[in-house]
C-alpha atoms as a PDB file:
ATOM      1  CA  UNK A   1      12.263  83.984  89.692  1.00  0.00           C
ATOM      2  CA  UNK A   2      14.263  81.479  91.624  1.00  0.00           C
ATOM      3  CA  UNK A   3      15.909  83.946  93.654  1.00  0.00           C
ATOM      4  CA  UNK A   4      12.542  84.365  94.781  1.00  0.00           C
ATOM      5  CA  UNK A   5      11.492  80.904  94.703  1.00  0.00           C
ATOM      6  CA  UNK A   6      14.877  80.328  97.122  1.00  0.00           C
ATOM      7  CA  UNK A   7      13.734  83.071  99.532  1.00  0.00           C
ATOM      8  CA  UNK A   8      10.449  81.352 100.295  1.00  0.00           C
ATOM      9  CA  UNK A   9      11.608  78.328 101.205  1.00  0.00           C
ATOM     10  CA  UNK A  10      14.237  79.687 103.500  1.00  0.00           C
ATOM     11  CA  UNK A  11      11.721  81.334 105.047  1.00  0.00           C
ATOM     12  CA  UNK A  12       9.263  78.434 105.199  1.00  0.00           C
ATOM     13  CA  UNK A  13      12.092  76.636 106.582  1.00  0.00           C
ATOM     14  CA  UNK A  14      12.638  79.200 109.483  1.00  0.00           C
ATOM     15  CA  UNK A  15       9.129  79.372 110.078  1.00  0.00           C
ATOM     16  CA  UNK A  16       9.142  75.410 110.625  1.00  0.00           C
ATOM     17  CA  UNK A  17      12.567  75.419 112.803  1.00  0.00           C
ATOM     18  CA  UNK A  18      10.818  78.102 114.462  1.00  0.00           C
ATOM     19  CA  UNK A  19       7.137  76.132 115.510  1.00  0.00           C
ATOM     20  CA  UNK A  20       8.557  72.920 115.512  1.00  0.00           C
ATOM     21  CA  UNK A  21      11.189  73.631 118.424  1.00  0.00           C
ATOM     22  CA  UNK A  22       9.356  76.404 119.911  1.00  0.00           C
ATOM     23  CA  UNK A  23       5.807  74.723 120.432  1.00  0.00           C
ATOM     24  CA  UNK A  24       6.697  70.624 119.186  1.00  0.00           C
ATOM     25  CA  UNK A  25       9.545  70.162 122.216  1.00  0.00           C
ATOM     26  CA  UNK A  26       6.680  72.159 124.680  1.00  0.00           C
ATOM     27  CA  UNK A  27       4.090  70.050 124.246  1.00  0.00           C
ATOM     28  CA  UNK A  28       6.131  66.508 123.961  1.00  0.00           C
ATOM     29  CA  UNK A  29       7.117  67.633 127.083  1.00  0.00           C
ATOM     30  CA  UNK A  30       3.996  68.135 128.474  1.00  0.00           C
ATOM     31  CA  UNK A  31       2.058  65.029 126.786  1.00  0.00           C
ATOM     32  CA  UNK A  32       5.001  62.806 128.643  1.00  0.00           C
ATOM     33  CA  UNK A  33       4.218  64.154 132.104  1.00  0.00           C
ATOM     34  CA  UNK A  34       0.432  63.964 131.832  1.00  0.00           C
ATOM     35  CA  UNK A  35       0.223  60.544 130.302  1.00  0.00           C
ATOM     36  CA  UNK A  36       2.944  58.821 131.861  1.00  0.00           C
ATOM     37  CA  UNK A  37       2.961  60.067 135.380  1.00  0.00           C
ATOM     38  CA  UNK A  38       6.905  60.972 134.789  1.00  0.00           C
ATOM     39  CA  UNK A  39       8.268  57.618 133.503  1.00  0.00           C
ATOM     40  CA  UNK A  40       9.718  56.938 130.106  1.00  0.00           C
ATOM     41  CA  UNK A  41       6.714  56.028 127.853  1.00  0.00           C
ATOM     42  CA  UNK A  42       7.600  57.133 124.490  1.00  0.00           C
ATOM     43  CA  UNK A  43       4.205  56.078 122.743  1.00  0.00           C
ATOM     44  CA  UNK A  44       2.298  58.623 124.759  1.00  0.00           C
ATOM     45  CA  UNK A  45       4.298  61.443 122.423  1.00  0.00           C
ATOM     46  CA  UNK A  46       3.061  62.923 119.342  1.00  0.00           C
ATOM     47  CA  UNK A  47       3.922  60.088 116.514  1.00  0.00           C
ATOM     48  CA  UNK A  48       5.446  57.716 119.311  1.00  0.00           C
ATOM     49  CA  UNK A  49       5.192  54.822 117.190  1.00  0.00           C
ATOM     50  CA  UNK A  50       7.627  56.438 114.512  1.00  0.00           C
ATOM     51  CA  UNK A  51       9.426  57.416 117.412  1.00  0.00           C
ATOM     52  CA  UNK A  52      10.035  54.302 119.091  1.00  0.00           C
ATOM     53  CA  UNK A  53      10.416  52.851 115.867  1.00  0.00           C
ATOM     54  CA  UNK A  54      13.557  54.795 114.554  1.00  0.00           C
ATOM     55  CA  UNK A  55      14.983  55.026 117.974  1.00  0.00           C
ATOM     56  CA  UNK A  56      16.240  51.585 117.522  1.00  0.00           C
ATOM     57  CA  UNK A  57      18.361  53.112 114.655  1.00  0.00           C
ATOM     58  CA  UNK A  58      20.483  53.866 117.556  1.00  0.00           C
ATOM     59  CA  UNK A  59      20.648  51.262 119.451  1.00  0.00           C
ATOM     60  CA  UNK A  60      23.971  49.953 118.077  1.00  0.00           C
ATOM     61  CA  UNK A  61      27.517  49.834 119.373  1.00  0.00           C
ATOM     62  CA  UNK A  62      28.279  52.627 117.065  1.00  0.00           C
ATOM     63  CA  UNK A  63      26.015  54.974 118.409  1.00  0.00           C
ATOM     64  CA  UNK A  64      26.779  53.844 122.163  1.00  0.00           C
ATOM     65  CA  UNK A  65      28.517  57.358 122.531  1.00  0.00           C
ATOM     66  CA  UNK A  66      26.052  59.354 121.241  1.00  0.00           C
ATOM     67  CA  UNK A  67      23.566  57.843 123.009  1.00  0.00           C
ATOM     68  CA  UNK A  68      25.051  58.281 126.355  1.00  0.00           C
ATOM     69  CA  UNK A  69      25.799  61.496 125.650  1.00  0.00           C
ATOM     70  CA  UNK A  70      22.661  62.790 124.520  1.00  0.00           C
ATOM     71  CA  UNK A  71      21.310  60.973 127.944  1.00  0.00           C
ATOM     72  CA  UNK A  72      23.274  62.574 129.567  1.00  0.00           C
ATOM     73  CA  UNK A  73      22.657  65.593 127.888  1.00  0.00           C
ATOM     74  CA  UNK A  74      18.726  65.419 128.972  1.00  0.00           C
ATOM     75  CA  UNK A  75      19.791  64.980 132.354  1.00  0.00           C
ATOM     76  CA  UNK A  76      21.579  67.591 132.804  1.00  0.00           C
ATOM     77  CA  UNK A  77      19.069  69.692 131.437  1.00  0.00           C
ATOM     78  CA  UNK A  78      16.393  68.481 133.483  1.00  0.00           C
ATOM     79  CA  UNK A  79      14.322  66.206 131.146  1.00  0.00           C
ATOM     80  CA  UNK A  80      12.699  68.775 129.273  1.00  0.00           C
ATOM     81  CA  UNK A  81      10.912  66.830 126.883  1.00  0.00           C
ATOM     82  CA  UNK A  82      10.472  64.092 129.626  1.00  0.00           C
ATOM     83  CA  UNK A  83      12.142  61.253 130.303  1.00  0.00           C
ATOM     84  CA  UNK A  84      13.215  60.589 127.070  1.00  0.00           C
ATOM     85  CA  UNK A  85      16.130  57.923 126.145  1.00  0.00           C
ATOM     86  CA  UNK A  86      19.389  59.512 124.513  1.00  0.00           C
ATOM     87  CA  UNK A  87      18.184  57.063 121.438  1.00  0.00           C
ATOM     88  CA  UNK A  88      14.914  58.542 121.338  1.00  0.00           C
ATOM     89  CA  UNK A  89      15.798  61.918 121.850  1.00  0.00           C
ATOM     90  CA  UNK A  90      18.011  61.588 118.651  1.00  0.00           C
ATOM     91  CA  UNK A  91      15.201  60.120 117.046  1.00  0.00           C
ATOM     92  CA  UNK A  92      13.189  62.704 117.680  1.00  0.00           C
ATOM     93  CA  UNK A  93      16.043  65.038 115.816  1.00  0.00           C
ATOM     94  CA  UNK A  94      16.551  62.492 112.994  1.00  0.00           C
ATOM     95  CA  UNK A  95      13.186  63.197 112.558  1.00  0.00           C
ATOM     96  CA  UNK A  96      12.704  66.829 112.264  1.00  0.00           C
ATOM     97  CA  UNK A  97      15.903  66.498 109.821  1.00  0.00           C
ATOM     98  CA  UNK A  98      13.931  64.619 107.529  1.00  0.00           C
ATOM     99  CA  UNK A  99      10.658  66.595 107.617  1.00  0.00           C
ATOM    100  CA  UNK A 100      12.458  69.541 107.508  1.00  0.00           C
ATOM    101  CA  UNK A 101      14.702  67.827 104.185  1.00  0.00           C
ATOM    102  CA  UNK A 102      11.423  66.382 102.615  1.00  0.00           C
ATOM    103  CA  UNK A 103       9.573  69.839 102.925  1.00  0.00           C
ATOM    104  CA  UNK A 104      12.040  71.437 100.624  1.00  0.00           C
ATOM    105  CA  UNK A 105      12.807  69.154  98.294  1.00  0.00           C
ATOM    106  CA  UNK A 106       9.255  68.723  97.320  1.00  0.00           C
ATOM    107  CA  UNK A 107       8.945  72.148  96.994  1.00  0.00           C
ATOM    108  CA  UNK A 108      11.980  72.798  95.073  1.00  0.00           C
ATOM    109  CA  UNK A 109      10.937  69.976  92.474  1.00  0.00           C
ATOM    110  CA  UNK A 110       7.667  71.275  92.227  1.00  0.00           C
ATOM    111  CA  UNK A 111       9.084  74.057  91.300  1.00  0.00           C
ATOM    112  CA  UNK A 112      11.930  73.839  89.180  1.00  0.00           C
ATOM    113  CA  UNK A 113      11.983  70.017  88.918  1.00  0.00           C
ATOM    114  CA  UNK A 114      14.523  67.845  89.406  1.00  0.00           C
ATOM    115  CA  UNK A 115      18.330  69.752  90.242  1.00  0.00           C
ATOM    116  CA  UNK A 116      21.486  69.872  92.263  1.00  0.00           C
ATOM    117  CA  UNK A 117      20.295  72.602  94.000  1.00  0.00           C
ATOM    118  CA  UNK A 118      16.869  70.613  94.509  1.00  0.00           C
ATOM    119  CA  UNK A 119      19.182  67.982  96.434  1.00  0.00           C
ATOM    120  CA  UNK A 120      21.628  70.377  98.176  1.00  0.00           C
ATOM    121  CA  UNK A 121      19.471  73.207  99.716  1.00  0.00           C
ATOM    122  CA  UNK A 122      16.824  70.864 101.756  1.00  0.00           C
ATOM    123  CA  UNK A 123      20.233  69.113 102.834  1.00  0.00           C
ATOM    124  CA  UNK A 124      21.433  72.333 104.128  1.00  0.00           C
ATOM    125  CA  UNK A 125      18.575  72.710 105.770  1.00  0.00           C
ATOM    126  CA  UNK A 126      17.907  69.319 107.125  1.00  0.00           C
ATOM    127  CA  UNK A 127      21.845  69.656 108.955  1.00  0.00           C
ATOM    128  CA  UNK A 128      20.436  73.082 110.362  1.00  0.00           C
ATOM    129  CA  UNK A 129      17.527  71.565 112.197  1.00  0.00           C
ATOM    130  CA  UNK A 130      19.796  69.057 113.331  1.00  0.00           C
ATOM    131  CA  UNK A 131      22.475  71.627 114.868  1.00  0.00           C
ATOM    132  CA  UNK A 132      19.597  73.722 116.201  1.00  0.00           C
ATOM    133  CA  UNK A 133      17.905  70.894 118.276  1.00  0.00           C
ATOM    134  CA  UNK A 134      20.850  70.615 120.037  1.00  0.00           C
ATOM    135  CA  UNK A 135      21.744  74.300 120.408  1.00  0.00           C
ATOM    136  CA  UNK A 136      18.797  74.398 121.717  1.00  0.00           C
ATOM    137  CA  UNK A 137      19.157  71.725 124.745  1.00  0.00           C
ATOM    138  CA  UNK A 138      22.235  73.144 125.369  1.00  0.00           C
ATOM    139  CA  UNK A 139      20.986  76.679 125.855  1.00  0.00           C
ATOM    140  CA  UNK A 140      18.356  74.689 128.248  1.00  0.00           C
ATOM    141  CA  UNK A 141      20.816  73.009 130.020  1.00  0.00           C
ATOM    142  CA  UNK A 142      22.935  76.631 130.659  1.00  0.00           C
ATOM    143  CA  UNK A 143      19.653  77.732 131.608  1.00  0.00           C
ATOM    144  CA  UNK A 144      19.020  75.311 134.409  1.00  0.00           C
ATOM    145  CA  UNK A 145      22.450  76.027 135.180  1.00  0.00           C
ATOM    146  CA  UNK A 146      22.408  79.580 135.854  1.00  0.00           C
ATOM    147  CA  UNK A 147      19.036  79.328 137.758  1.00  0.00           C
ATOM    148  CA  UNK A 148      20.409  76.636 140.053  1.00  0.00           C
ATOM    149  CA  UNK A 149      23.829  78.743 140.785  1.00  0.00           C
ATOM    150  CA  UNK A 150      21.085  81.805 141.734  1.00  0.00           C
ATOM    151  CA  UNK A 151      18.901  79.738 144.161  1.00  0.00           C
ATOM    152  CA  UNK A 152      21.000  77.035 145.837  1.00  0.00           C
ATOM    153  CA  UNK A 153      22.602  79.475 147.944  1.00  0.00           C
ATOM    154  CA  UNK A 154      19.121  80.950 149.118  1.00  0.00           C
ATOM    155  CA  UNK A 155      18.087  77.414 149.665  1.00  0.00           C
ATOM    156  CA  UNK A 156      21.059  76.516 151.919  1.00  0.00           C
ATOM    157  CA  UNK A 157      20.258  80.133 153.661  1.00  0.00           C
ATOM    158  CA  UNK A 158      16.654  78.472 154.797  1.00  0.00           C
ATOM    159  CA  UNK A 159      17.874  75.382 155.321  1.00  0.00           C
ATOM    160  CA  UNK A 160      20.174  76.870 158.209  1.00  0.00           C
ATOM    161  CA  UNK A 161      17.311  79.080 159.853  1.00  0.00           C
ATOM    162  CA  UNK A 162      15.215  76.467 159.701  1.00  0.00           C
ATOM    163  CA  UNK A 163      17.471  73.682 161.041  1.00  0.00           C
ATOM    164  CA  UNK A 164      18.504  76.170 163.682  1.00  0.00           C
ATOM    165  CA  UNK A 165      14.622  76.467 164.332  1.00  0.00           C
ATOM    166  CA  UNK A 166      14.674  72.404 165.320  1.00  0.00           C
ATOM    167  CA  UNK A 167      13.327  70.774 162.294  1.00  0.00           C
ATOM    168  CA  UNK A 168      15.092  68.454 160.097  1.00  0.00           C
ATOM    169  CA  UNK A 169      16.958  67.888 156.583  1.00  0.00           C
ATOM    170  CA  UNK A 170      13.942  66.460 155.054  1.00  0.00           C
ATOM    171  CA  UNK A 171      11.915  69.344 156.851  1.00  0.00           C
ATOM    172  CA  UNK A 172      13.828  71.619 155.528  1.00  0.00           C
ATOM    173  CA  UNK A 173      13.267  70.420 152.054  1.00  0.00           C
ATOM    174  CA  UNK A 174       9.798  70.056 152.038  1.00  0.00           C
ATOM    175  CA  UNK A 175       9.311  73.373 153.743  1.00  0.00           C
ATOM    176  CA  UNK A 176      11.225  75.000 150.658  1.00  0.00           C
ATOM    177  CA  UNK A 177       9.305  73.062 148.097  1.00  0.00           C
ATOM    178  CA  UNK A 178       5.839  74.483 149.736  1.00  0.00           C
ATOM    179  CA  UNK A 179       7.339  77.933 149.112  1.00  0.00           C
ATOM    180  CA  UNK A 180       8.639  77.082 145.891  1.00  0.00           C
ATOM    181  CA  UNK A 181       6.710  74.724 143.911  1.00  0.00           C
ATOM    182  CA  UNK A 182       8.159  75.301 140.581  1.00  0.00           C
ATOM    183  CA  UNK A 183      11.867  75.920 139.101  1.00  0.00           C
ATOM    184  CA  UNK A 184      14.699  73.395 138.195  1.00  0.00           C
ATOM    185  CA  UNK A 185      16.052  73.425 142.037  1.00  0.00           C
ATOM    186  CA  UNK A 186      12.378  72.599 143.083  1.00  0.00           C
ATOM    187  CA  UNK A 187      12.603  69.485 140.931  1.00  0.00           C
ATOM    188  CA  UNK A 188      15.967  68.273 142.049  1.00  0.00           C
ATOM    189  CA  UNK A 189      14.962  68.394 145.565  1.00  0.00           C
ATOM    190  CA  UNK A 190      11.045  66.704 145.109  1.00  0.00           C
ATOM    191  CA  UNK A 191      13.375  64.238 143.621  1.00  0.00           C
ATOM    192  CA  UNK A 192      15.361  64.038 147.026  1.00  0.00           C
ATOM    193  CA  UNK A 193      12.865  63.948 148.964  1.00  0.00           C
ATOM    194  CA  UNK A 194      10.962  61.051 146.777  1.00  0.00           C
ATOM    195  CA  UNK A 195      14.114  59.082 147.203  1.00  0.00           C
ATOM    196  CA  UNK A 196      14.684  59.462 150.930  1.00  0.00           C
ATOM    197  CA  UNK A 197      11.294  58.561 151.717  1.00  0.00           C
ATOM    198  CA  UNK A 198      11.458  55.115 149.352  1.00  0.00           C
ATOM    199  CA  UNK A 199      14.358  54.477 151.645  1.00  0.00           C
ATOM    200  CA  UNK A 200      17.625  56.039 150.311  1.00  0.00           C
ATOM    201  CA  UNK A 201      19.933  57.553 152.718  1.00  0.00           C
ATOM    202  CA  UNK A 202      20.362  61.622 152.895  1.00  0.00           C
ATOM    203  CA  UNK A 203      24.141  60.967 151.846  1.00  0.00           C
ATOM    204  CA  UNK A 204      22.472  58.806 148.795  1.00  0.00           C
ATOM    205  CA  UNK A 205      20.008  61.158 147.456  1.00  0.00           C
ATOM    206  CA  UNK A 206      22.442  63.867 147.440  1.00  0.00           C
ATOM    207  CA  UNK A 207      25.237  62.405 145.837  1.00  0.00           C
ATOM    208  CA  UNK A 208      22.521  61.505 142.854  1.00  0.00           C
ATOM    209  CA  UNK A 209      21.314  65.041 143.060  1.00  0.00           C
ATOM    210  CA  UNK A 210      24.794  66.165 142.414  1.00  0.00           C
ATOM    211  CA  UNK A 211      24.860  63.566 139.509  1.00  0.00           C
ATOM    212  CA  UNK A 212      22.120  65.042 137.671  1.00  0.00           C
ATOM    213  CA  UNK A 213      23.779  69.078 137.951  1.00  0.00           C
ATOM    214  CA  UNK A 214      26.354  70.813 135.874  1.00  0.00           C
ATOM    215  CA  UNK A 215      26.893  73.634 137.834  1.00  0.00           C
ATOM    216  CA  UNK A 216      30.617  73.975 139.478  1.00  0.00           C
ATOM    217  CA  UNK A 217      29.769  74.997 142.292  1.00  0.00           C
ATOM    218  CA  UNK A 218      26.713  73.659 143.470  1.00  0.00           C
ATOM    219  CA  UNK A 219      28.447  70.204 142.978  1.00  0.00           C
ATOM    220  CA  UNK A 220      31.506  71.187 145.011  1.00  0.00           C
ATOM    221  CA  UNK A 221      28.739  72.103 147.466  1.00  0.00           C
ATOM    222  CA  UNK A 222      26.743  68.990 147.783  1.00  0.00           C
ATOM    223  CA  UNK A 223      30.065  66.898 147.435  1.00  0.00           C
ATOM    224  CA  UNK A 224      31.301  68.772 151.025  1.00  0.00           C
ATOM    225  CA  UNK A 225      27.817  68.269 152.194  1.00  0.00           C
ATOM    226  CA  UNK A 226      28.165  64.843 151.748  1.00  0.00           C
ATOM    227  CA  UNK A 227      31.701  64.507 152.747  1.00  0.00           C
ATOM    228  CA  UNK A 228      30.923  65.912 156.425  1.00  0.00           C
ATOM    229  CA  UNK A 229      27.863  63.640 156.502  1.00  0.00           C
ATOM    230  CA  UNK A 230      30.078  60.693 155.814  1.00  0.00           C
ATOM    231  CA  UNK A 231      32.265  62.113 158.479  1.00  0.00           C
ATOM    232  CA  UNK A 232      30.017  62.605 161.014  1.00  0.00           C
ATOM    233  CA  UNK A 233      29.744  66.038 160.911  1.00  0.00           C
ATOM    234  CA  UNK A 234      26.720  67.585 162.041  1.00  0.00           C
ATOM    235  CA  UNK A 235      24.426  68.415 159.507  1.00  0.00           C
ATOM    236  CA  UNK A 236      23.696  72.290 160.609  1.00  0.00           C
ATOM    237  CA  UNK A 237      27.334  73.042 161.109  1.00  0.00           C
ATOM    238  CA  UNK A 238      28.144  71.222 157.309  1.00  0.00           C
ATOM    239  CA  UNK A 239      25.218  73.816 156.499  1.00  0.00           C
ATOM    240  CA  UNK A 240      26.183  76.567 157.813  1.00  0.00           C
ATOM    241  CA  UNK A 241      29.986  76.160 156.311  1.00  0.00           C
ATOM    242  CA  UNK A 242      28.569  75.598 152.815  1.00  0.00           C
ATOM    243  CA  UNK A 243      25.904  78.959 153.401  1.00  0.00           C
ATOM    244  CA  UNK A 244      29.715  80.554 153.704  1.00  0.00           C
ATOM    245  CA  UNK A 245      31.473  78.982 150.922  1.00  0.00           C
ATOM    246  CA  UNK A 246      27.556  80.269 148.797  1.00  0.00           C
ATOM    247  CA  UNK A 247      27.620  83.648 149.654  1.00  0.00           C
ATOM    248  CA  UNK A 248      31.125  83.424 148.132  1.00  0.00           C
ATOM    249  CA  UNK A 249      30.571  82.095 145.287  1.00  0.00           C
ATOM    250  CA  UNK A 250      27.093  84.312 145.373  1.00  0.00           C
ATOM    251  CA  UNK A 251      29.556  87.327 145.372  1.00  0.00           C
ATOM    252  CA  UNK A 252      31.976  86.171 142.730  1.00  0.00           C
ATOM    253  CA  UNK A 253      29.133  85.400 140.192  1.00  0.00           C
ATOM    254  CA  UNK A 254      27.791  88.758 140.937  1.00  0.00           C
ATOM    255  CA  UNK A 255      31.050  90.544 140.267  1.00  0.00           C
ATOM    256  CA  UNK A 256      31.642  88.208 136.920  1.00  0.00           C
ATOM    257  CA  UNK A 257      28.182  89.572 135.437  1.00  0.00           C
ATOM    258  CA  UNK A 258      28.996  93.331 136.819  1.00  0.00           C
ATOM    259  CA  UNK A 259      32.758  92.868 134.474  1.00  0.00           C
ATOM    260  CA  UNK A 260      30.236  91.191 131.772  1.00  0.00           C
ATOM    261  CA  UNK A 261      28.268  94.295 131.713  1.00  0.00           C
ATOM    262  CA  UNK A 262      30.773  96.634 131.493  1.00  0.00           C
ATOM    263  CA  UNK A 263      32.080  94.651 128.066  1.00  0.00           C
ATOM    264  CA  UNK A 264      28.686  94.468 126.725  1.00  0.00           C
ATOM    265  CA  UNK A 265      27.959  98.346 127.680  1.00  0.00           C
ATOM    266  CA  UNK A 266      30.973  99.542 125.142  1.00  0.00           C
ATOM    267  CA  UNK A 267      29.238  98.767 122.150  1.00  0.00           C
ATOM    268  CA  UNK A 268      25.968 100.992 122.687  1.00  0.00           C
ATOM    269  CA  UNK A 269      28.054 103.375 124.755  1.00  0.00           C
ATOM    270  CA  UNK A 270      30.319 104.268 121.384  1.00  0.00           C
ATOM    271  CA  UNK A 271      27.357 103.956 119.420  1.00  0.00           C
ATOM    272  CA  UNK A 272      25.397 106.690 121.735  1.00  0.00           C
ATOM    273  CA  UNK A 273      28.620 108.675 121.515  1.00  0.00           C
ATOM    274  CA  UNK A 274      28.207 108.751 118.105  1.00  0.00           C
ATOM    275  CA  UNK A 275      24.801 109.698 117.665  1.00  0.00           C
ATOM    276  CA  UNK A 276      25.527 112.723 120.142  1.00  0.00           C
ATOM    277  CA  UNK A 277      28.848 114.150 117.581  1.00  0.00           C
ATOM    278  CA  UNK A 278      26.457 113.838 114.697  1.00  0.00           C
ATOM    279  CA  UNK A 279      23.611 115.485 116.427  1.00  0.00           C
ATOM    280  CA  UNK A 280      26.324 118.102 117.766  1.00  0.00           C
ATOM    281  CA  UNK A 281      28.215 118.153 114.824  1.00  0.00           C
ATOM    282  CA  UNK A 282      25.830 117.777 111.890  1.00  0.00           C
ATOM    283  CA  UNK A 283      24.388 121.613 112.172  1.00  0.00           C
ATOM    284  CA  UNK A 284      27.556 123.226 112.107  1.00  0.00           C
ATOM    285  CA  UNK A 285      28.778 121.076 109.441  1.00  0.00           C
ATOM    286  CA  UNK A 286      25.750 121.873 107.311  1.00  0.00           C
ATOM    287  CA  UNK A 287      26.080 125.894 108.003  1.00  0.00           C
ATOM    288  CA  UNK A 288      29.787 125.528 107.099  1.00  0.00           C
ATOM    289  CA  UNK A 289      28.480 123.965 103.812  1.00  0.00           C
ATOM    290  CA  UNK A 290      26.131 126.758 103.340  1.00  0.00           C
ATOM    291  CA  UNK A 291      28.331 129.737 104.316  1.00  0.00           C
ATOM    292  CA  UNK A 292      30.523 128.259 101.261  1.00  0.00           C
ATOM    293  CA  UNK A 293      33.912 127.592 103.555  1.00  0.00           C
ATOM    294  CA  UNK A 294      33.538 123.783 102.255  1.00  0.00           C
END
């Protein structure tokens, strides 16, 4: 019976893992950039007075790391909850940890009263939702990665033809955002252009653009982007070297995934081999059995 009893909490517990990160994080994030226009306004969340309240758990010299790295963190993955603190982002998972922690061990003593195991498993679990909130940003923030290492190099592609056409930096920007109104790259760039036009310089906005990425090699492009502005350099022929260095990199991350593929394609490639010696093999194996040879 507690075998049983065991089993439906685990799966309870999924379930709530589950909804809580895959719909709870979704609509936080949403709730933020409705209410509060994109700034930091953590009472406009879903229990933002608990929120804000255990955030300041966090807000000693002991946690300074954590906190800065979690900021970080939600940076680099593009604010997905919006613009959360790193405090209040761990809040958020302190949170969840105890829900989740509470959930069982009320069921559990229910149950079978008071135990060790009553104690232990919603622990367990409460460490797991923990670990999974922040599996989960940083599966976000390789994500955002991957999709800005696919489009910058298109993006530096227009910019050239379009520069080439007469028109501008900023132009060039805002002609790519019309085009492209949604997607991480979008949103670095509507940043950009928001700073430029409250008075930042070009070489400014990018070098905080480049800040805010973790992707190898669009920072090493943005960094020589900036370095030939700096320099003097015209801004087409900067362009035009980085659309160069792009459709290098663009080649070498295409070969990378074509060697990935080939490693991932052994597995269902023995497998299929496999099924075909059983499906060629099995027959004659069973008419050897009947004939009596085996």
């Amino acid at each position: 019976m507690m075998a049983w009893l065991i089993v439906a909490c685990v799966f309870f517990s999924v379930f709530f893992v589950v909804v809580s990160l895959g719909t709870g994080i979704k609509t936080v994030s949403q709730s933020v950039r409705n209410h509060s226009g994109g700034h930091s306004d953590v009472l406009k969340l879903p229990m933002g007075g608990v929120i804000a309240a255990t955030s300041t758990l966090f807000s000693g010299d002991i946690w300074r790391d954590a906190v800065s790295k979690s900021e970080t963190r939600l940076i680099m993955a593009g604010n997905p909850g919006g613009k959360l603190s790193g405090a209040q982002y761990l809040a958020i998972l302190l949170l969840a940890s105890v829900a989740m922690f509470t959930f069982n061990f009320v069921i559990l003593v229910i149950i079978g009263g008071v135990s060790i195991l009553a104690f232990f498993f919603p622990l367990f679990f409460a460490i797991c939702t923990f670990i999974i909130g922040n599996m989960w940003l940083d599966s976000v923030i390789a994500d955002r990665k991957k999709f800005l290492e696919r489009e910058f190099p298109y993006f530096i592609d227009m910019c050239v033809m379009v520069m080439g056409a007469g028109s501008t930096f900023s132009q060039a920007i805002k002609i790519y955002l019309g085009e492209n109104p949604a997607g991480p790259l979008s949103a670095e760039l509507r940043n950009v252009a928001s700073e430029i036009d409250y008075g930042k310089s070009l070489t400014e906005a990018l070098t905080s653009m480049e800040s805010r990425i973790d992707s190898v090699g669009v920072s090493n492009a943005l960094k020589a982007f900036v370095q030939g502005l700096k320099m003097g350099t015209p801004v087409i022929d900067t362009l035009d070297e980085q659309a160069d260095a792009m459709r290098f990199m663009r080649s070498q991350i295409a070969e990378r995934v074509g060697e990935e593929m080939k490693i991932r394609m052994q597995g269902p490639a023995m497998l299929l081999l496999v099924a075909v010696l059983i499906l060629i093999l099995g027959p004659a194996a069973v008419n050897l059995q009947d004939s009596g040879i085996f």
